[in-house]
Every structure is written in structure tokens, then in C-alpha cells.
PDB file of N, CA and C in Angstrom:
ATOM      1  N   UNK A   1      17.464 -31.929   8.342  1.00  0.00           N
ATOM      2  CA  UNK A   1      16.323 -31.041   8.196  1.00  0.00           C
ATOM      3  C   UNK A   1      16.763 -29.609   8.495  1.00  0.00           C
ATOM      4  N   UNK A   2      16.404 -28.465   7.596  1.00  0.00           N
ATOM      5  CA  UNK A   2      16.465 -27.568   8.055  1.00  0.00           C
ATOM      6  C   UNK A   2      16.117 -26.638   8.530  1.00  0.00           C
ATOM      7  N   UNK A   3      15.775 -25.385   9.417  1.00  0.00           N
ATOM      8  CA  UNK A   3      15.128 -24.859  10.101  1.00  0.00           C
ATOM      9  C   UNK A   3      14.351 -23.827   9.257  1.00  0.00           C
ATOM     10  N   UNK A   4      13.069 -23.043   9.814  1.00  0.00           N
ATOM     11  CA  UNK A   4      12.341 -21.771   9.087  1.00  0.00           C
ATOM     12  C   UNK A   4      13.545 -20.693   9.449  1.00  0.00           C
ATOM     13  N   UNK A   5      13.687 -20.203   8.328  1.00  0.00           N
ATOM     14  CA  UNK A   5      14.349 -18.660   8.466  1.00  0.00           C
ATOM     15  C   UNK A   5      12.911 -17.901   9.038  1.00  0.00           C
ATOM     16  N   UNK A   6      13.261 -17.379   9.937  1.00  0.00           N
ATOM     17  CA  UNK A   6      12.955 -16.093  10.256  1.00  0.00           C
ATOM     18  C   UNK A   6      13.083 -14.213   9.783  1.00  0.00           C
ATOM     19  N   UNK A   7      12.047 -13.842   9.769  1.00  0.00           N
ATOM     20  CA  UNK A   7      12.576 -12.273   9.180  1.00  0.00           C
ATOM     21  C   UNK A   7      11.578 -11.805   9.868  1.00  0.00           C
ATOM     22  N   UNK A   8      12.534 -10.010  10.398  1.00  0.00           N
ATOM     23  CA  UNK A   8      11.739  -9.337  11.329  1.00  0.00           C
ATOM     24  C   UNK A   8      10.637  -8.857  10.536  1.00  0.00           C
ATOM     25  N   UNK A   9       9.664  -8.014  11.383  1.00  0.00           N
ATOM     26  CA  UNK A   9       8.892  -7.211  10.407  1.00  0.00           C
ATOM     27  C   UNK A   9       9.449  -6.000   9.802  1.00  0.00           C
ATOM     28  N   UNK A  10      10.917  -5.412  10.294  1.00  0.00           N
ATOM     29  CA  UNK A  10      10.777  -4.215   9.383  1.00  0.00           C
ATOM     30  C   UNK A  10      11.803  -4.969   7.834  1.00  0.00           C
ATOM     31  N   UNK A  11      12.033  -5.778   7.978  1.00  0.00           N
ATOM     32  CA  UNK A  11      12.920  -6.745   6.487  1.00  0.00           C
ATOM     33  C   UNK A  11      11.375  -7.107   5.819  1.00  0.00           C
ATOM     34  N   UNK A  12      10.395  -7.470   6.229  1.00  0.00           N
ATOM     35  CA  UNK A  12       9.508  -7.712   5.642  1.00  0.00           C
ATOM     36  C   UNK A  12       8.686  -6.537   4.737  1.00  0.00           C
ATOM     37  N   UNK A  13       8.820  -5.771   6.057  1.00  0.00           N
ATOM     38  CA  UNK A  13       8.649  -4.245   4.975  1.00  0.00           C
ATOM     39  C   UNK A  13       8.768  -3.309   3.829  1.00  0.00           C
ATOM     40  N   UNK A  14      10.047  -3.678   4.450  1.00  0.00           N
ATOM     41  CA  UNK A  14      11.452  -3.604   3.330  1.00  0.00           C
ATOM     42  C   UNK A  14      11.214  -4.051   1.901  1.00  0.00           C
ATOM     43  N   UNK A  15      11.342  -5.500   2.003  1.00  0.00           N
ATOM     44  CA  UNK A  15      10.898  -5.677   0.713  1.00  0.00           C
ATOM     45  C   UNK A  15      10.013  -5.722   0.360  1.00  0.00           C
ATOM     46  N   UNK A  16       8.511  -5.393   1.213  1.00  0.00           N
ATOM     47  CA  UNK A  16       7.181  -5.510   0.393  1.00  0.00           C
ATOM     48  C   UNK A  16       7.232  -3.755  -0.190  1.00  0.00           C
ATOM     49  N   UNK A  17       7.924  -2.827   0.001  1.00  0.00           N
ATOM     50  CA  UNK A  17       7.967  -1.776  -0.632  1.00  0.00           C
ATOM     51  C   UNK A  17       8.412  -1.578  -2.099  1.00  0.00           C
ATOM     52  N   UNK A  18       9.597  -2.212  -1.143  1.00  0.00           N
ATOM     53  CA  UNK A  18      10.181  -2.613  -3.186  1.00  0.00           C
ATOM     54  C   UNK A  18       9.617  -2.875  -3.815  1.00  0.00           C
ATOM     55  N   UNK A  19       8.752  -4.262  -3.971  1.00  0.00           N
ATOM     56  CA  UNK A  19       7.731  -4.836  -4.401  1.00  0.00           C
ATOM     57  C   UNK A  19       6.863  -3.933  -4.911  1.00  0.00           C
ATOM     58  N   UNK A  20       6.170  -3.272  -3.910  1.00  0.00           N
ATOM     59  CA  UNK A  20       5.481  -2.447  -4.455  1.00  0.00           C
ATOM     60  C   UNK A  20       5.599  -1.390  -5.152  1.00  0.00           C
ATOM     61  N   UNK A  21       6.887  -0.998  -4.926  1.00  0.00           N
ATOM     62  CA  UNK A  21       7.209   0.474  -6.300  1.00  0.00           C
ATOM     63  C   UNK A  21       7.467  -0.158  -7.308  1.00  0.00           C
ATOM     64  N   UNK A  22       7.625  -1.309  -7.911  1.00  0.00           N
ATOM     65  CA  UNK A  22       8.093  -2.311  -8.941  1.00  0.00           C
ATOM     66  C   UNK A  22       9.346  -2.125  -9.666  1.00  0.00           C
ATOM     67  N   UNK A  23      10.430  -1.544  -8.872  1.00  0.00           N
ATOM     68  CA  UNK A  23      11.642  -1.053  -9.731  1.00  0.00           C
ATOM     69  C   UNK A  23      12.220  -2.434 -10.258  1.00  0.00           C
ATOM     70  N   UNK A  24      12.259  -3.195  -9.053  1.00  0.00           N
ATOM     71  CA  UNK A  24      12.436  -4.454  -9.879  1.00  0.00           C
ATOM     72  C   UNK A  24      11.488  -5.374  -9.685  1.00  0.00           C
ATOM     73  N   UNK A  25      11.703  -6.851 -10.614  1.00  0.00           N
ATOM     74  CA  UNK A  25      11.040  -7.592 -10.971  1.00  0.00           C
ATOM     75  C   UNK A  25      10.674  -8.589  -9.531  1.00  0.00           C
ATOM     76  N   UNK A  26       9.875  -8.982  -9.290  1.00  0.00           N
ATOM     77  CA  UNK A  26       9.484 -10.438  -8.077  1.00  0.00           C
ATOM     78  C   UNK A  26      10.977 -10.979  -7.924  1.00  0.00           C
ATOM     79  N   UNK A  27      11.066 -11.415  -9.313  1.00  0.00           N
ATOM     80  CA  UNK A  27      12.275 -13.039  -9.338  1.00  0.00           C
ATOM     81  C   UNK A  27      13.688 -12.137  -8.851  1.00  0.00           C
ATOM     82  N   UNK A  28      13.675 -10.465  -9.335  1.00  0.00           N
ATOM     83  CA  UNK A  28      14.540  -9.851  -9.117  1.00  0.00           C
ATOM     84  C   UNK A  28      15.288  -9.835  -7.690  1.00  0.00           C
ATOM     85  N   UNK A  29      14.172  -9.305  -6.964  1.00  0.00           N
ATOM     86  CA  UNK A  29      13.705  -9.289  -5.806  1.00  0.00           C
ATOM     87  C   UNK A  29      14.231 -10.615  -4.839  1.00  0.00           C
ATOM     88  N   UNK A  30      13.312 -11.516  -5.220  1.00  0.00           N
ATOM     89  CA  UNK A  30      13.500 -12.698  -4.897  1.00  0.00           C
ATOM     90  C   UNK A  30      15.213 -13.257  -4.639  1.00  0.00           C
ATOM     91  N   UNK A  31      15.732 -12.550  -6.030  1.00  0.00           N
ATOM     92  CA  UNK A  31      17.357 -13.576  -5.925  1.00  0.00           C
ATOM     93  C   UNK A  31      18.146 -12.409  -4.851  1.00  0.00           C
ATOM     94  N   UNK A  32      17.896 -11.059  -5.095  1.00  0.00           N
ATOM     95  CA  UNK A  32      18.682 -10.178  -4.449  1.00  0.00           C
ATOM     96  C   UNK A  32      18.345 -10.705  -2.243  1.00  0.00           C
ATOM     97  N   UNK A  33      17.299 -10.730  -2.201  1.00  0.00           N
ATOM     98  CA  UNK A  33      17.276 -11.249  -0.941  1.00  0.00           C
ATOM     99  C   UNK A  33      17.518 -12.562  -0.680  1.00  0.00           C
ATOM    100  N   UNK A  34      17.413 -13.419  -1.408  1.00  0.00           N
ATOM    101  CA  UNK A  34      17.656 -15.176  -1.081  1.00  0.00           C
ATOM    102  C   UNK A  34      16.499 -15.715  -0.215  1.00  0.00           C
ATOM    103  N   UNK A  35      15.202 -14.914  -1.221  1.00  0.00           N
ATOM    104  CA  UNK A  35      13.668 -14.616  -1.007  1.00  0.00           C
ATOM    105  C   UNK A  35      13.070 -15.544  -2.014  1.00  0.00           C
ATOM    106  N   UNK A  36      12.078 -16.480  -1.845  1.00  0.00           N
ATOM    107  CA  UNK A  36      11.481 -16.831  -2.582  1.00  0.00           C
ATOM    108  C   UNK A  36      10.171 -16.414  -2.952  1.00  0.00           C
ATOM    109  N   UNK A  37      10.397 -16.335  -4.175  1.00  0.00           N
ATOM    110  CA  UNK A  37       9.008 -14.866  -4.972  1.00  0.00           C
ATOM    111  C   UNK A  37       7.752 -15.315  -3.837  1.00  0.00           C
ATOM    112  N   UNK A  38       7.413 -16.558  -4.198  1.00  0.00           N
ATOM    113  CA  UNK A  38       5.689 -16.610  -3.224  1.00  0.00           C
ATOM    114  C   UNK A  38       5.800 -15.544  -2.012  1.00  0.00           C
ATOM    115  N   UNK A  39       6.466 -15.531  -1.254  1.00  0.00           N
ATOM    116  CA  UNK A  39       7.087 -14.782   0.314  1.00  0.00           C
ATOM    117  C   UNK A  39       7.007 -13.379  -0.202  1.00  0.00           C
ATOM    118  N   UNK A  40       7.441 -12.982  -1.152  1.00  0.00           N
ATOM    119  CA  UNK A  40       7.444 -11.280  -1.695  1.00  0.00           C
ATOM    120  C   UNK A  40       6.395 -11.021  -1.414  1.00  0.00           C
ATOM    121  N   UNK A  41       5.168 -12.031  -3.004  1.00  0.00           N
ATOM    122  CA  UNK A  41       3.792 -11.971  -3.105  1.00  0.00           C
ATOM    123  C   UNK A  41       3.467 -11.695  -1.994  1.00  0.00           C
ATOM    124  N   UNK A  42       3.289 -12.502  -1.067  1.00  0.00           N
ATOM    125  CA  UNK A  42       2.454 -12.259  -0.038  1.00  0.00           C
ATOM    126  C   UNK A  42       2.799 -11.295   0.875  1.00  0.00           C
ATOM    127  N   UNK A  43       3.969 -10.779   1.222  1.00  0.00           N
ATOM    128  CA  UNK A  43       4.055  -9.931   1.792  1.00  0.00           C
ATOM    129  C   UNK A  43       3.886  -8.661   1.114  1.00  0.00           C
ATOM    130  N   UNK A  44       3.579  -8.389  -0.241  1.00  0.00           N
ATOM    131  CA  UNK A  44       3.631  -7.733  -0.763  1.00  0.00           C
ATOM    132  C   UNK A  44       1.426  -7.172  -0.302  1.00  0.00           C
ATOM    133  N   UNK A  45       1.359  -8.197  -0.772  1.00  0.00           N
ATOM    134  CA  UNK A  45      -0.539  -8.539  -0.645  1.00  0.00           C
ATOM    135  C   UNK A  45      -0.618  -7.722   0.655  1.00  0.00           C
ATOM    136  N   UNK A  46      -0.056  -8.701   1.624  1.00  0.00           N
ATOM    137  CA  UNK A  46       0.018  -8.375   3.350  1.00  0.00           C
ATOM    138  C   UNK A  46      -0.039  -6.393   2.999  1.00  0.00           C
ATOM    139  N   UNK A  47       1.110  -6.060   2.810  1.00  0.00           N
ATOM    140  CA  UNK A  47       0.977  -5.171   3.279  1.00  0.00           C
ATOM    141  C   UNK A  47       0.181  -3.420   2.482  1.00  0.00           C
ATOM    142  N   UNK A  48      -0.481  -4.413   1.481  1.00  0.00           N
ATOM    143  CA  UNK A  48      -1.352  -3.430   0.761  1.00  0.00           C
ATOM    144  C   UNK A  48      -2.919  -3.764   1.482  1.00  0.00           C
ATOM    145  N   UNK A  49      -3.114  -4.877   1.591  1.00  0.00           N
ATOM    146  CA  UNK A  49      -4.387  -4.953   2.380  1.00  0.00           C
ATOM    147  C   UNK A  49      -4.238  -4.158   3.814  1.00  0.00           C
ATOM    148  N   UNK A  50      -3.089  -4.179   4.184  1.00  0.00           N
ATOM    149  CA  UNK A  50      -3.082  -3.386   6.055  1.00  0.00           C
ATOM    150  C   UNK A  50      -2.860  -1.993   5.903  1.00  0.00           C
ATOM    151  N   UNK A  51      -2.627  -1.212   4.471  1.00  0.00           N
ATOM    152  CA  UNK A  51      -2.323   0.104   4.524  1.00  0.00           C
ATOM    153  C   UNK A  51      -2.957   1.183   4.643  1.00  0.00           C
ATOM    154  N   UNK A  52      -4.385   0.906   4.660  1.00  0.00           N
ATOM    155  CA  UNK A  52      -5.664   1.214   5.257  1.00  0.00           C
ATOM    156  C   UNK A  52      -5.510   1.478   6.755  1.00  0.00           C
ATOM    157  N   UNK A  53      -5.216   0.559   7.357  1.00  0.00           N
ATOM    158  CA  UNK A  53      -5.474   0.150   9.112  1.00  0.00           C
ATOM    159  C   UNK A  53      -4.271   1.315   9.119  1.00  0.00           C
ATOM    160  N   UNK A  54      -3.130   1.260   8.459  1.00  0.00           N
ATOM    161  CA  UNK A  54      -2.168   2.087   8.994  1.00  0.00           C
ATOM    162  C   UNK A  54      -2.735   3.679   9.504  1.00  0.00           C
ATOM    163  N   UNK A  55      -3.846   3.482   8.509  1.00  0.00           N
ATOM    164  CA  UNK A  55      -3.936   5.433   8.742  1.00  0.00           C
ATOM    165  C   UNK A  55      -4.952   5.793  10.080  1.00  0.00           C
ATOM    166  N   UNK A  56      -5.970   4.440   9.918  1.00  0.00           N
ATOM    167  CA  UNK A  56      -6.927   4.720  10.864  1.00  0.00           C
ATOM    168  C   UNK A  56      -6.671   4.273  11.981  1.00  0.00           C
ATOM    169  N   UNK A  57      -5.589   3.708  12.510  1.00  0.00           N
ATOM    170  CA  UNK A  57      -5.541   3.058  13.949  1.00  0.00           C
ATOM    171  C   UNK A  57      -5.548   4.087  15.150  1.00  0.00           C
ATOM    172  N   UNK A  58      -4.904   5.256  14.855  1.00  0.00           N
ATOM    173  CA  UNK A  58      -4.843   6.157  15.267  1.00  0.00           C
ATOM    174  C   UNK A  58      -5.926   6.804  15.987  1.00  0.00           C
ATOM    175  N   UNK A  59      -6.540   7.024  15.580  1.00  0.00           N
ATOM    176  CA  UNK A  59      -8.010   7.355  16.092  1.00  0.00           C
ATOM    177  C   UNK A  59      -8.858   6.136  17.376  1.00  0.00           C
ATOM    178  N   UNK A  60      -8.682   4.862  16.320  1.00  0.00           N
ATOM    179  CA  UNK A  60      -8.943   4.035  17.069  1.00  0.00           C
ATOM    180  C   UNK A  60      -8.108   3.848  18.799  1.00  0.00           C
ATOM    181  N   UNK A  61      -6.677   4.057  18.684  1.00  0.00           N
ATOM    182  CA  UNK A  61      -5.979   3.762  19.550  1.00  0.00           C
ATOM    183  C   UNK A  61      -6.359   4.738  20.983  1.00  0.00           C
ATOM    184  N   UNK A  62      -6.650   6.055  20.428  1.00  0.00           N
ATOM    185  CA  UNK A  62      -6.619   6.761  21.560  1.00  0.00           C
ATOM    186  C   UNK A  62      -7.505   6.351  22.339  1.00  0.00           C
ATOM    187  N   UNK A  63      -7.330   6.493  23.506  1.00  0.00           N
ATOM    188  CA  UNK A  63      -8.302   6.234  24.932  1.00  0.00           C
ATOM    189  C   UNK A  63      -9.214   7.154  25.498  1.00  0.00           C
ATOM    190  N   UNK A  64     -10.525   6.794  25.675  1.00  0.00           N
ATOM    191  CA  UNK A  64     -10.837   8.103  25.531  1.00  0.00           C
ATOM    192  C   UNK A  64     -11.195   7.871  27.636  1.00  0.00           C
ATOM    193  N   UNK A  65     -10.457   9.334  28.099  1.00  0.00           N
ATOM    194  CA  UNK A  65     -10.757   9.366  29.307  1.00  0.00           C
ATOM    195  C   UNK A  65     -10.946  10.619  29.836  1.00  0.00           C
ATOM    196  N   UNK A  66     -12.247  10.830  30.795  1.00  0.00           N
ATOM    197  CA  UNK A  66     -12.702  12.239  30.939  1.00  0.00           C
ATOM    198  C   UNK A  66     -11.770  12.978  31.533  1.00  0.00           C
ATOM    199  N   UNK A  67     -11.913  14.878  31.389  1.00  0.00           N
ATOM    200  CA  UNK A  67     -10.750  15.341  32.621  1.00  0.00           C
ATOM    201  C   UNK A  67     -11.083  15.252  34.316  1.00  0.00           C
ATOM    202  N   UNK A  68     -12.619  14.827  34.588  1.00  0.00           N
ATOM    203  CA  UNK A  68     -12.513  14.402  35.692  1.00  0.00           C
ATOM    204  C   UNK A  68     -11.612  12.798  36.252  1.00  0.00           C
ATOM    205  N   UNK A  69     -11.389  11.711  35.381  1.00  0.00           N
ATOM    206  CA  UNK A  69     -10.895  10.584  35.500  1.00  0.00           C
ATOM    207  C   UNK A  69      -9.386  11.434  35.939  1.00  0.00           C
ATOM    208  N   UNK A  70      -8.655  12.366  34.772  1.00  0.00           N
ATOM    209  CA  UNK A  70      -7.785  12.444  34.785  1.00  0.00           C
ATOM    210  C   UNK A  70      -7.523  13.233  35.973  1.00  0.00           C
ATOM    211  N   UNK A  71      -8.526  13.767  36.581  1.00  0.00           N
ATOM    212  CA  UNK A  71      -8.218  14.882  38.116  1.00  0.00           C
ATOM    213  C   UNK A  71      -8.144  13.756  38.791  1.00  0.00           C
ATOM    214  N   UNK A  72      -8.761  13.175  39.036  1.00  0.00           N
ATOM    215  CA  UNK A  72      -8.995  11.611  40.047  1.00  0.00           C
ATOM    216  C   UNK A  72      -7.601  10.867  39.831  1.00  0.00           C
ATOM    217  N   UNK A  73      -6.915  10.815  38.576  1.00  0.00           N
ATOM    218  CA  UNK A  73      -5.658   9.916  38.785  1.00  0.00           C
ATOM    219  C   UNK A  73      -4.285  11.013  39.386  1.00  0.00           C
ATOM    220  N   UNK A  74      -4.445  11.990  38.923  1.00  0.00           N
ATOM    221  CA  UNK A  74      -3.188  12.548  39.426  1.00  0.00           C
ATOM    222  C   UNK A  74      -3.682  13.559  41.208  1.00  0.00           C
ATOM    223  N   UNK A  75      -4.633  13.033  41.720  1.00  0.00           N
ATOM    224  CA  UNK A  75      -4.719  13.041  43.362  1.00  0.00           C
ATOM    225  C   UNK A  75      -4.374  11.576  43.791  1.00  0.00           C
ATOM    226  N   UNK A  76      -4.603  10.716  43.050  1.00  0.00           N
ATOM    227  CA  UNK A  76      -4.464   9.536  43.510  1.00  0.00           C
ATOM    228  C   UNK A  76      -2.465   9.613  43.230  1.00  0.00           C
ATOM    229  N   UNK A  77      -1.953   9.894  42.299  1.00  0.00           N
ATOM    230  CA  UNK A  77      -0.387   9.999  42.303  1.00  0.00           C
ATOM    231  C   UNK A  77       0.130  10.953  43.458  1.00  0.00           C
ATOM    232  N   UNK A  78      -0.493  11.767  43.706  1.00  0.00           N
ATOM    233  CA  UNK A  78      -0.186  12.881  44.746  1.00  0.00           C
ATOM    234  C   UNK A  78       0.236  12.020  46.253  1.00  0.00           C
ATOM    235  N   UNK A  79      -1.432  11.026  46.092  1.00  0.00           N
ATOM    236  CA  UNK A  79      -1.586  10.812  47.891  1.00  0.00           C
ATOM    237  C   UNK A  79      -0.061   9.513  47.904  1.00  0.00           C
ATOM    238  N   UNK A  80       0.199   8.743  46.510  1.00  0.00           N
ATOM    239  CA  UNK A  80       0.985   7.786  46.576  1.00  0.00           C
ATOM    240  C   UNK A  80       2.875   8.373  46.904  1.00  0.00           C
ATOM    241  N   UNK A  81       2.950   9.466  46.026  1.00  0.00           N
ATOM    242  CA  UNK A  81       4.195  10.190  46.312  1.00  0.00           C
ATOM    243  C   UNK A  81       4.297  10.379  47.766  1.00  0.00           C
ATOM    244  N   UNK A  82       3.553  10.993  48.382  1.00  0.00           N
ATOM    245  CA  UNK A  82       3.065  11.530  50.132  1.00  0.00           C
ATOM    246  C   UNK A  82       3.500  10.387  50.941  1.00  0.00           C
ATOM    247  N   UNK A  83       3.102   9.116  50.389  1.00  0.00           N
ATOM    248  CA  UNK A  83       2.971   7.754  51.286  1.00  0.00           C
ATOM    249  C   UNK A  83       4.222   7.660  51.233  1.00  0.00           C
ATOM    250  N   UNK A  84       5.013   7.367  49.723  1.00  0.00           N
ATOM    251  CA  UNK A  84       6.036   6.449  49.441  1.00  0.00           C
ATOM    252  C   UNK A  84       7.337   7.695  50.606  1.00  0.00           C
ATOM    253  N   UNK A  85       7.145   8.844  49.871  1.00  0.00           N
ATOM    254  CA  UNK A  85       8.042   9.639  51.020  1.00  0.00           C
ATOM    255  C   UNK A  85       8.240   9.493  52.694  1.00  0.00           C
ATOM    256  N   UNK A  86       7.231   9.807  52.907  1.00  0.00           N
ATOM    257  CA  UNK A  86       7.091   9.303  54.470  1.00  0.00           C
ATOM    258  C   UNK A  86       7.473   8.234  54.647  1.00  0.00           C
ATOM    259  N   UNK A  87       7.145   7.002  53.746  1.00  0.00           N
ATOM    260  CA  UNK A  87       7.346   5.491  54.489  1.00  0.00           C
ATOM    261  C   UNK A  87       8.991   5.494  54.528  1.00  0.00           C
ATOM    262  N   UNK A  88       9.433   6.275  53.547  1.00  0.00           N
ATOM    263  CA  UNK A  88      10.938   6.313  53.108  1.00  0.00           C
ATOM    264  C   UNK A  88      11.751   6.917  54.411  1.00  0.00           C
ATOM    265  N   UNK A  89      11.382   8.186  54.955  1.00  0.00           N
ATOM    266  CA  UNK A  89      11.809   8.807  56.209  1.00  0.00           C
ATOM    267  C   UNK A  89      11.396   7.684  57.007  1.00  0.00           C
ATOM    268  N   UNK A  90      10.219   7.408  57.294  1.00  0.00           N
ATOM    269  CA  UNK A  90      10.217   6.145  58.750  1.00  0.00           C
ATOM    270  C   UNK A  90      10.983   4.902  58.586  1.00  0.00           C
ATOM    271  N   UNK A  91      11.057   4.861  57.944  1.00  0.00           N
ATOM    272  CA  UNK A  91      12.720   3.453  57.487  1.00  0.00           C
ATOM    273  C   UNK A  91      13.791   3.763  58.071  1.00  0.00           C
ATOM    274  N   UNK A  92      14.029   4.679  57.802  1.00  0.00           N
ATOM    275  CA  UNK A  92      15.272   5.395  58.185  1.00  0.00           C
ATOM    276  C   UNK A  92      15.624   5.215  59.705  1.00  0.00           C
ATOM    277  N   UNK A  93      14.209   5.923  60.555  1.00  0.00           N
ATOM    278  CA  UNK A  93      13.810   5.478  61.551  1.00  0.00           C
ATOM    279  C   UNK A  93      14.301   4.199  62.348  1.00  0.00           C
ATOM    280  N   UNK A  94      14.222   2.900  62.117  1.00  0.00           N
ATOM    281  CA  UNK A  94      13.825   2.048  62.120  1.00  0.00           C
ATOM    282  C   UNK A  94      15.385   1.382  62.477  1.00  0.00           C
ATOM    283  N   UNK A  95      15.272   0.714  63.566  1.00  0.00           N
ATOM    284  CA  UNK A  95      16.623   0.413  64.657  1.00  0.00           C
ATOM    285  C   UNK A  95      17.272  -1.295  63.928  1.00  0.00           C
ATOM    286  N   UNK A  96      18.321  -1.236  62.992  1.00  0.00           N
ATOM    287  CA  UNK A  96      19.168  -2.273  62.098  1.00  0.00           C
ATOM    288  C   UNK A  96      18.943  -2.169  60.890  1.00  0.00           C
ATOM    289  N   UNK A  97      18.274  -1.030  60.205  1.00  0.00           N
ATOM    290  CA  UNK A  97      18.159  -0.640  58.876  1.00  0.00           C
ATOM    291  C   UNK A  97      19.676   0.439  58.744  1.00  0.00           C
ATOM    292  N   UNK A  98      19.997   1.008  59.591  1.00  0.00           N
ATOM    293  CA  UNK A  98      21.064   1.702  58.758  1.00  0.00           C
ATOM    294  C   UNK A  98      20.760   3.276  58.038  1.00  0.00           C
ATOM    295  N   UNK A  99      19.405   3.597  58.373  1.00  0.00           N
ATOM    296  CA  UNK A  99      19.086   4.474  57.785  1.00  0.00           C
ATOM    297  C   UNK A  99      19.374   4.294  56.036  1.00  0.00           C
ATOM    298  N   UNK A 100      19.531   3.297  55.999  1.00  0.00           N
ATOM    299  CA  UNK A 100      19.599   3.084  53.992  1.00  0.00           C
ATOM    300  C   UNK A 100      18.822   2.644  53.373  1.00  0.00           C
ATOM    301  N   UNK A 101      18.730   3.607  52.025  1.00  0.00           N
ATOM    302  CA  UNK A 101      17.358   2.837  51.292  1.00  0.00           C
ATOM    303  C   UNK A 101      17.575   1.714  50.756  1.00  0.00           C
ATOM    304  N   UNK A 102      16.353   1.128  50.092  1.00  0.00           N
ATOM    305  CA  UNK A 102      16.807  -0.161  49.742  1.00  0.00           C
ATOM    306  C   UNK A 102      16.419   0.441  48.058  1.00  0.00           C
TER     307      UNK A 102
END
């Protein structure tokens, strides 16, 4: 028995472009990769139905967070730098540590 070939997504890409500029033929296609046409098709389909999402995700993706959230996170990074420093000097401190960080 033999196993599923695998292909990343940017090989999939790859040839659903080709595909889609039509320089060459499916079967063309098909023999030059050691692709069987159905697999083109559909990746070809695949990636004309998602080329839409490509443009709008963008918008979608961003996060939307106020500039008060964002004052609130970088006091909260402030008070954590403050801590992690200090705890770092009192280590040092600290009688069979060696004064070394870890």
C-alpha cells in the first residue's frame, strides 16, 4: 500500500496559479508535476473561491483595542520590568546562588 503524498500550501499555490493563467493545459500541468488533473481542478476552484477572503481578511484581522486598554497594558509592562529587575538584584543577594542568573 502506498502512502498520501503530501504538498505544502505554497506548491499548491503554485500550481493553482498556473492553472489559472492557463499557459498550459490541466493534463499539461498535471504530467509536469506528477499531479493528477482532478488535484489541479480543485485546487485551482480552492483557490479562486478564497481570493475574495484574501483581500478582506485584513480588516477583519485587526483587533480593535482602545488607547486607554493600550495605556493600561504598557503600565502593566512597566510595573513587570520593575519586578523582574529587582527580583533579579535580590537573587544575587541570596547566600548559595552565586550571585548568577539563571
Amino acid at each position: 500500500m502506498t502512502k498520501r503524498k503530501r504538498y505544502s500550501a505554497e506548491f499548491k499555490a503554485k500550481v493553482a496559479l498556473e492553472a489559472i493563467r492557463e499557459e498550459l493545459t490541466t493534463a499539461e500541468l498535471a504530467k509536469k508535476y506528477d499531479i493528477h488533473p482532478t488535484m489541479i481542478s480543485g485546487w485551482k476552484r480552492t483557490a479562486i473561491d478564497n481570493m475574495a477572503s484574501a483581500f478582506g481578511a485584513q480588516a477583519a484581522s485587526e483587533p480593535l483595542i482602545s488607547p486607554a486598554e493600550v495605556e493600561k497594558l504598557h503600565a502593566k509592562i512597566g510595573q513587570l520590568v520593575i519586578e523582574r529587575d529587582f527580583l533579579s538584584e535580590a537573587s544575587s543577594l541570596i547566600p548559595g546562588t552565586g550571585g548568577r542568573k539563571r
